[in-house]
Protein backbone atom coordinates (compact mmCIF):
# COMPACT_ATOMS: atom_id res chain seq x y z
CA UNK A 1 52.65 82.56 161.55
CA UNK A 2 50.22 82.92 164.37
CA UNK A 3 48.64 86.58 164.98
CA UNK A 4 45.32 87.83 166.51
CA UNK A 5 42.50 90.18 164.94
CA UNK A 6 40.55 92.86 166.89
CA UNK A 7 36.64 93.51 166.26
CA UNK A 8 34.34 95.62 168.33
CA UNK A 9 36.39 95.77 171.02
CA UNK A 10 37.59 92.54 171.78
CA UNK A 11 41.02 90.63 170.71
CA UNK A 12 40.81 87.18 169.32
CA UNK A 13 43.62 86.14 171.89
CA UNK A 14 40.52 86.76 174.55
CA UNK A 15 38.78 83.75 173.26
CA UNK A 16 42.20 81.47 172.54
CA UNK A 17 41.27 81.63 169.19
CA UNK A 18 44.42 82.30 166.47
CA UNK A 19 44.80 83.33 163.16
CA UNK A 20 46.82 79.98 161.89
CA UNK A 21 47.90 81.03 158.23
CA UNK A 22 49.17 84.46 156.03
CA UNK A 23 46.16 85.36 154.81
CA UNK A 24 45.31 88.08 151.90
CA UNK A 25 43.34 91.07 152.87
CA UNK A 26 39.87 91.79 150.67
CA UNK A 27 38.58 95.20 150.32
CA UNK A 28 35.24 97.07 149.18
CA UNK A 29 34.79 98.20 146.25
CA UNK A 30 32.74 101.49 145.28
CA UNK A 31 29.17 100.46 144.20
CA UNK A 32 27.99 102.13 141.27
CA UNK A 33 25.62 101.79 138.07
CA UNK A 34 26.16 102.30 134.61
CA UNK A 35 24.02 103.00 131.85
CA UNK A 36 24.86 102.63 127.95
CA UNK A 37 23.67 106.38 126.50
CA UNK A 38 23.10 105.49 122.44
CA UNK A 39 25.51 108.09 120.94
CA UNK A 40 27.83 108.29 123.58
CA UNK A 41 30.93 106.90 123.83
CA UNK A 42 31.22 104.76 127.23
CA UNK A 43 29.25 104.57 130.12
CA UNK A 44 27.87 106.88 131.67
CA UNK A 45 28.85 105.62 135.62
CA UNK A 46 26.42 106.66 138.39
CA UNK A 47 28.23 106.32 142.08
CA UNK A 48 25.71 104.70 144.61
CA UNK A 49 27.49 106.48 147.27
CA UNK A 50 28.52 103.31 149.17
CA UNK A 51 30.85 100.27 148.88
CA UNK A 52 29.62 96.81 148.40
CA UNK A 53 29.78 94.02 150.88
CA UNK A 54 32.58 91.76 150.65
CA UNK A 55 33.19 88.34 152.82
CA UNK A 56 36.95 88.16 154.18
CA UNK A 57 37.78 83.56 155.00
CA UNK A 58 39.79 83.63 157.88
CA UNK A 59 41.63 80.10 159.04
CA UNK A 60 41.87 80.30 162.89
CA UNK A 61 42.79 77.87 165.42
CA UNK A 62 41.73 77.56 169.09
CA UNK A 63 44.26 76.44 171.79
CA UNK A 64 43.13 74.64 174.95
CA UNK A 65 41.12 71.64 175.81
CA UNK A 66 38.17 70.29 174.29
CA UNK A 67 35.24 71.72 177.08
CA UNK A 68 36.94 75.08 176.83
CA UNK A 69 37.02 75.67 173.18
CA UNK A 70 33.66 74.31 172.76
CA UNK A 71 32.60 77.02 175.30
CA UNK A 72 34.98 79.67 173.36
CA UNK A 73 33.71 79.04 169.93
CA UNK A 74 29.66 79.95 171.54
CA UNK A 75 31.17 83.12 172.74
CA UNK A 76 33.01 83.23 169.34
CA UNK A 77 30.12 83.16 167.93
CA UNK A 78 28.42 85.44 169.64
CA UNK A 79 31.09 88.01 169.48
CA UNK A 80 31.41 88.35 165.83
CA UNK A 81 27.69 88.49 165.44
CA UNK A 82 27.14 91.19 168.07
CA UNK A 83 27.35 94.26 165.77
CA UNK A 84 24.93 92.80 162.90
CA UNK A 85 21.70 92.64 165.85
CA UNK A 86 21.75 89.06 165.03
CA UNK A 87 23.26 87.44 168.01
């Protein structure tokens, strides 16, 4: 099965590049603490108020010739890094 992904405003299929295989879908989970209290049964849980970071593997392919996927994957590249400020 061959699809496309969006991120910040671009489509995969912009820069040839395919998603190549099914893949499973990660999620965040909610970040909290806990903290043993001696004479309490449990955990007490304290919510962080934000979800940790998770890393999602994603097998894509990139159709065309050799010159023009080499130029794809830099833009690629600098397409999935352009919301971190990294770029």
């Amino acid at each position: 099965m061959i699809s496309t992904f969006d991120f910040n405003g671009h489509n995969s299929k912009e820069f040839n590049m395919y998603i190549n295989a099914e893949i499973n879908i990660s999620s965040s989970q909610p970040d909290y603490s806990t903290i043993e209290v001696p004479g309490r049964d449990g955990d007490l849980i304290l919510p962080n108020n934000r979800y940790k970071s998770f890393s999602q593997a994603v097998p894509v392919i990139f159709l065309g010739g050799y010159k023009d996927t080499m130029s794809k994957i830099e833009q690629v590249r600098r397409w999935l890094l352009s919301d971190t400020g990294i770029s």
